[in-house]
Structures are given as structure tokens and as C-alpha cells.
Protein backbone atom coordinates (compact mmCIF):
# COMPACT_ATOMS: atom_id res chain seq x y z
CA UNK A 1 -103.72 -83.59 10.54
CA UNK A 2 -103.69 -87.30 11.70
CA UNK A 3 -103.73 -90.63 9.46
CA UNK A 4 -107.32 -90.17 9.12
CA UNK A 5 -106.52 -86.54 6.96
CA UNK A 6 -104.01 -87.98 4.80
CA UNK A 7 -105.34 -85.07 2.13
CA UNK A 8 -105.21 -82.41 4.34
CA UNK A 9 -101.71 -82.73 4.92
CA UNK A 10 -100.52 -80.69 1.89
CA UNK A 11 -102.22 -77.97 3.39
CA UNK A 12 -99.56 -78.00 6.27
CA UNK A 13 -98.60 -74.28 6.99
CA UNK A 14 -101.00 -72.96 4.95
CA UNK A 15 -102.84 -70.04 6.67
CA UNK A 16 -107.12 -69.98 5.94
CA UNK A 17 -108.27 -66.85 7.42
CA UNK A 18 -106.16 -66.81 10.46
CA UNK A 19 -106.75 -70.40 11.01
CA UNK A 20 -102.97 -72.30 10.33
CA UNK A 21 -102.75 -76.06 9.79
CA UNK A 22 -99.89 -77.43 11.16
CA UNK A 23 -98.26 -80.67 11.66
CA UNK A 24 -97.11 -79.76 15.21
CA UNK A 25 -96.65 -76.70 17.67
CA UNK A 26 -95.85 -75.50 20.99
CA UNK A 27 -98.71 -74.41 23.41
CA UNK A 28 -97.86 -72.53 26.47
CA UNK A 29 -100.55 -73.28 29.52
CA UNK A 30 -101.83 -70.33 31.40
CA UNK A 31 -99.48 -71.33 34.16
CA UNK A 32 -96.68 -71.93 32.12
CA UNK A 33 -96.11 -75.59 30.64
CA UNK A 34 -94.63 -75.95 27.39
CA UNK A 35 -96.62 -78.71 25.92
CA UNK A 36 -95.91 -80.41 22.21
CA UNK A 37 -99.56 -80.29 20.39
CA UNK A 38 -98.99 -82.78 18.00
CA UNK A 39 -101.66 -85.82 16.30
CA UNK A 40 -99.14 -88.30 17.19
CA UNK A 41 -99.81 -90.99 14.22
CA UNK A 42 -96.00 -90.36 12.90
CA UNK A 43 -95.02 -92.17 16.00
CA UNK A 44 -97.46 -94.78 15.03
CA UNK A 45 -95.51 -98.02 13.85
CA UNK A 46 -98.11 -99.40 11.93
CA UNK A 47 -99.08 -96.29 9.61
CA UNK A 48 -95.28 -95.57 9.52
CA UNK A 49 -93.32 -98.78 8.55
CA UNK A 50 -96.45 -100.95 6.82
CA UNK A 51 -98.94 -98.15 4.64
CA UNK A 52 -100.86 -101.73 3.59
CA UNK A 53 -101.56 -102.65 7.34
CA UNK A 54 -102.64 -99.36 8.14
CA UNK A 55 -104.80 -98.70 4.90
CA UNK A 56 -106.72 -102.59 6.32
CA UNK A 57 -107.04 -101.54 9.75
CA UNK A 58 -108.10 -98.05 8.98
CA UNK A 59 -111.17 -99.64 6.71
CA UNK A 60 -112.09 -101.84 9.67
CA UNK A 61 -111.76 -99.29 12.65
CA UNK A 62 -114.26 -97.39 10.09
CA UNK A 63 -116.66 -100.67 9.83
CA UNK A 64 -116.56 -101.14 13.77
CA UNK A 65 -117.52 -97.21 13.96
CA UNK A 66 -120.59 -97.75 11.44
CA UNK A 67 -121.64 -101.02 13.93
CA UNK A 68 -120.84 -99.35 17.35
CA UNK A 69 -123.46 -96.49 15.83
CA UNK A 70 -126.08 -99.14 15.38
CA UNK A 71 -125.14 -100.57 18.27
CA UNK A 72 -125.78 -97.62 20.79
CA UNK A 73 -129.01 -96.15 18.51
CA UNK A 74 -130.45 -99.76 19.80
CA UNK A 75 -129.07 -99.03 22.96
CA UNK A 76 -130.63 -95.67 23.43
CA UNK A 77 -133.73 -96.89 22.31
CA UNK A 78 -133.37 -99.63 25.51
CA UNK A 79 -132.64 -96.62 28.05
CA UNK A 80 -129.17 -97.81 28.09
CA UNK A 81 -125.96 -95.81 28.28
CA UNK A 82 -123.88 -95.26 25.26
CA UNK A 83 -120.78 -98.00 25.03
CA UNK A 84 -118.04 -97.92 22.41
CA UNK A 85 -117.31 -101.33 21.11
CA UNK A 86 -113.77 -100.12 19.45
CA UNK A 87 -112.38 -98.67 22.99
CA UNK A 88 -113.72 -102.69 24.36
CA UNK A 89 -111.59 -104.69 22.02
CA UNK A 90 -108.72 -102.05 22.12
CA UNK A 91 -108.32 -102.26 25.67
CA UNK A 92 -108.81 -106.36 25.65
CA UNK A 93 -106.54 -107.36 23.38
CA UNK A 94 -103.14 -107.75 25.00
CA UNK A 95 -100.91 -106.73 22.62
CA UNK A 96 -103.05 -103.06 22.02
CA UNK A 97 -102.60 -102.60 25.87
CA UNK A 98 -98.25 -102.90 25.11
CA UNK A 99 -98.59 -100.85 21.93
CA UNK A 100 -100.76 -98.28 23.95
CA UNK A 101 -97.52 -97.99 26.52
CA UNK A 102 -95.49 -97.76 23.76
CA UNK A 103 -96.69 -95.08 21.78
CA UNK A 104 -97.29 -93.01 25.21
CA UNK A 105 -93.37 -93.32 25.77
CA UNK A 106 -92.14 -92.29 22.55
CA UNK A 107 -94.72 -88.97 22.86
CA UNK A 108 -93.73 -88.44 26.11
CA UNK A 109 -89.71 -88.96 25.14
CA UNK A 110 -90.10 -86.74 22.13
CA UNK A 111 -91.31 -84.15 24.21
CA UNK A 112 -88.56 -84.08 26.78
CA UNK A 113 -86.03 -84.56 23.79
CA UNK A 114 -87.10 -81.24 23.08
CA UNK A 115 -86.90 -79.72 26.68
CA UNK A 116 -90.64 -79.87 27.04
CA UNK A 117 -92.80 -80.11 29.88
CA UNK A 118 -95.28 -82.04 28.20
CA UNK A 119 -97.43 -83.08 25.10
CA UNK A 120 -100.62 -83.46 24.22
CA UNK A 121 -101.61 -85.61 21.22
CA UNK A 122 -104.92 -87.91 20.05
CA UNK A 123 -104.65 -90.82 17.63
CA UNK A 124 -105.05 -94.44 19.99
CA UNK A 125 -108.53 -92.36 21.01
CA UNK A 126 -107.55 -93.29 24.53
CA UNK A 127 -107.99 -90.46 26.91
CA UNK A 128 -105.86 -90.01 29.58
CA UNK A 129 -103.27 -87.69 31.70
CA UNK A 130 -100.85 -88.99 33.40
CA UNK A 131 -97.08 -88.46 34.43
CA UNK A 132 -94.49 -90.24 32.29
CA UNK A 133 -91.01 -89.78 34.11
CA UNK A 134 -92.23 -86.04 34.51
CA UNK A 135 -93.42 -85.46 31.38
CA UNK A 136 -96.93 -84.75 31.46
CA UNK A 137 -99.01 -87.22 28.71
CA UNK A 138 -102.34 -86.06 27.51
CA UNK A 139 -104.45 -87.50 25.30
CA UNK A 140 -107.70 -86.00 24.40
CA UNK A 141 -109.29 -89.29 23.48
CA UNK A 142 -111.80 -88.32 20.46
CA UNK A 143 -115.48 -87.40 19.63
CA UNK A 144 -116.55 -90.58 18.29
CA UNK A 145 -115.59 -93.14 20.44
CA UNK A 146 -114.98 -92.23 23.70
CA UNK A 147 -116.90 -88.94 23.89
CA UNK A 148 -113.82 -86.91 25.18
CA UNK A 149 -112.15 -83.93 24.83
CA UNK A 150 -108.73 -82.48 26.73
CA UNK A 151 -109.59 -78.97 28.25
CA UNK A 152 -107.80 -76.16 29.94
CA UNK A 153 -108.86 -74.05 33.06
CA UNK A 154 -108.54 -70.42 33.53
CA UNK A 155 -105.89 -71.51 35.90
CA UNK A 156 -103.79 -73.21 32.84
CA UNK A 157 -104.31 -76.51 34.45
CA UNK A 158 -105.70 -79.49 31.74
CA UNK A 159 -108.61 -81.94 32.31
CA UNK A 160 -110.50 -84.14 30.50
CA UNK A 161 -113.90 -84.17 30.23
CA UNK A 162 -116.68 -86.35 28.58
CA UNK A 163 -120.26 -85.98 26.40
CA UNK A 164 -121.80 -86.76 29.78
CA UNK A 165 -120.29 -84.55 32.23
CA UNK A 166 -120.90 -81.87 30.05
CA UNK A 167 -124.74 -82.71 29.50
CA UNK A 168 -124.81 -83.07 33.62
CA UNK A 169 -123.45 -79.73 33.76
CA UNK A 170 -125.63 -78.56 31.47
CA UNK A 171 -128.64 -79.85 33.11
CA UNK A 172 -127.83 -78.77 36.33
CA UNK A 173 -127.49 -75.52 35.20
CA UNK A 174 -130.52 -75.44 33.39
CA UNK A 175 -131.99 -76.64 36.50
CA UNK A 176 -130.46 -73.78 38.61
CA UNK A 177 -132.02 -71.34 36.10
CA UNK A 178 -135.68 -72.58 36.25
């Protein structure tokens, strides 16, 4: 659970029909990597050292949601492609870009404090993978915003891959079948 399921968390280790919530765990890739699977908002110093701050900028992430939804309806209706307007002023406001690098770098040192190859978290809603002093850093992004998820092959190797790659792929194979 994340900072988004504060009342889920008392479920934590609770098993529902084979399905276990848990706080954090260990994957192990097909080809081997030890990855940390973990939400990541503990490592979040907002939501950690000022509850207040985050309980504000929780209510206004959730307002900029409800606008960016109007927002791309209108755009849809105008043929044009969907644009998140949370990912546009995360990424131009300087001091997001420094906290971004900072909460990658405690993620990626709390995996190797472990002995880890890598980890693989959510939270900023920033996708990415990327090497962090050879720790691997995923992050699946999210649904809402920037239409992402974090994937692994057959091969154990991790990707990410978006709403519109997968309606491409779907097309094309569609296409293939007719």
C-alpha cells in the first residue's frame, strides 16, 4: 500500500484468498535479479516528516487529476493525443526534478543496503529504468497519469510499456488476424 491506501495498511500481512498484502518483498526475475518490490512513499520526505503537507498536496494532486480528466475528454474530442498536466508541472518545476533524484537514490541505496540487485517501486508516477551505481531503478510510473506499467519478459528482463503501445499492439494484431 502507498500514501494513497493509508486504510489498507492495517491489512499488511494479511492473506485474502491467496492474495497477501504486504508492505514490501523480494521478487526474483526469471534470470535471476533480486529486486526490492516496495511503494516507496516511506522514503518520501514530505508524507514522512510533515503528515499536514502531505494531507494538502495529496488533495491537490487529486484536483489536478479531476482537471487533467477534463482536460484530455476535450482533447479526445479535438483528435488530440492524451497529455497529463500533473507529469508537466512535476517535471518543470526545479525543485521536483532534485527531489525526483533524490528519492531514486535512497530506493536505489536501500536496495543495495540489503545486497540487492535492484528495486522496483511507484509513488513520484515517473516511469523509468535506469542504472543507479549498479543498482537497477524501476519505476512503473502509474495508470492515471502517465499510462504506464513496469513488465517482465519470459526472459526475466523488465520493460516499461505504455496505454499506447499496448493499443498499437493490439491493433496490429487485430490487423494480422483480419
Amino acid at each position: 500500500p502507498g500514501n494513497h491506501d493509508e486504510s489498507i495498511r492495517q491489512f499488511i500481512d494479511l492473506d485474502f484468498g491467496g492474495i497477501l498484502v504486504r508492505d514490501e518483498l523480494i521478487h526474483v526475475t526469471k534470470n535471476g535479479k533480486r529486486m526490492l518490490v516496495l511503494h516507496g512513499d516511506r522514503f518520501d520526505g514530505v508524507i514522512a516528516c510533515a503528515k499536514w503537507l502531505a494531507y494538502v498536496g495529496d488533495n491537490l494532486y487529486t484536483m489536478i487529476l479531476r482537471f487533467n480528466q477534463i482536460l484530455n475528454t476535450l482533447r479526445a474530442r479535438a483528435g488530440l493525443p492524451y497529455w497529463s498536466l500533473s507529469q508537466y508541472l512535476k517535471l518543470k518545476v526545479k525543485n521536483a526534478v532534485n527531489y525526483i533524484s533524490s528519492f531514486e537514490e535512497a530506493l536505489a541505496g536501500e536496495a543495495r543496503k540489503k545486497g540487492l540487485d535492484g528495486v522496483i517501486c511507484g509513488h513520484i508516477h515517473k516511469p523509468e529504468i535506469r542504472d543507479i551505481d549498479g543498482i537497477l531503478y524501476c519505476n512503473d510510473g502509474d495508470w492515471v497519469e502517465s499510462l504506464s506499467a513496469l513488465v517482465e519478459d519470459q526472459d526475466g528482463e523488465l520493460r516499461l510499456v505504455t496505454w499506447d503501445e499496448i493499443m498499437q499492439l493490439h491493433q496490429s494484431t487485430q490487423l494480422q488476424e483480419a
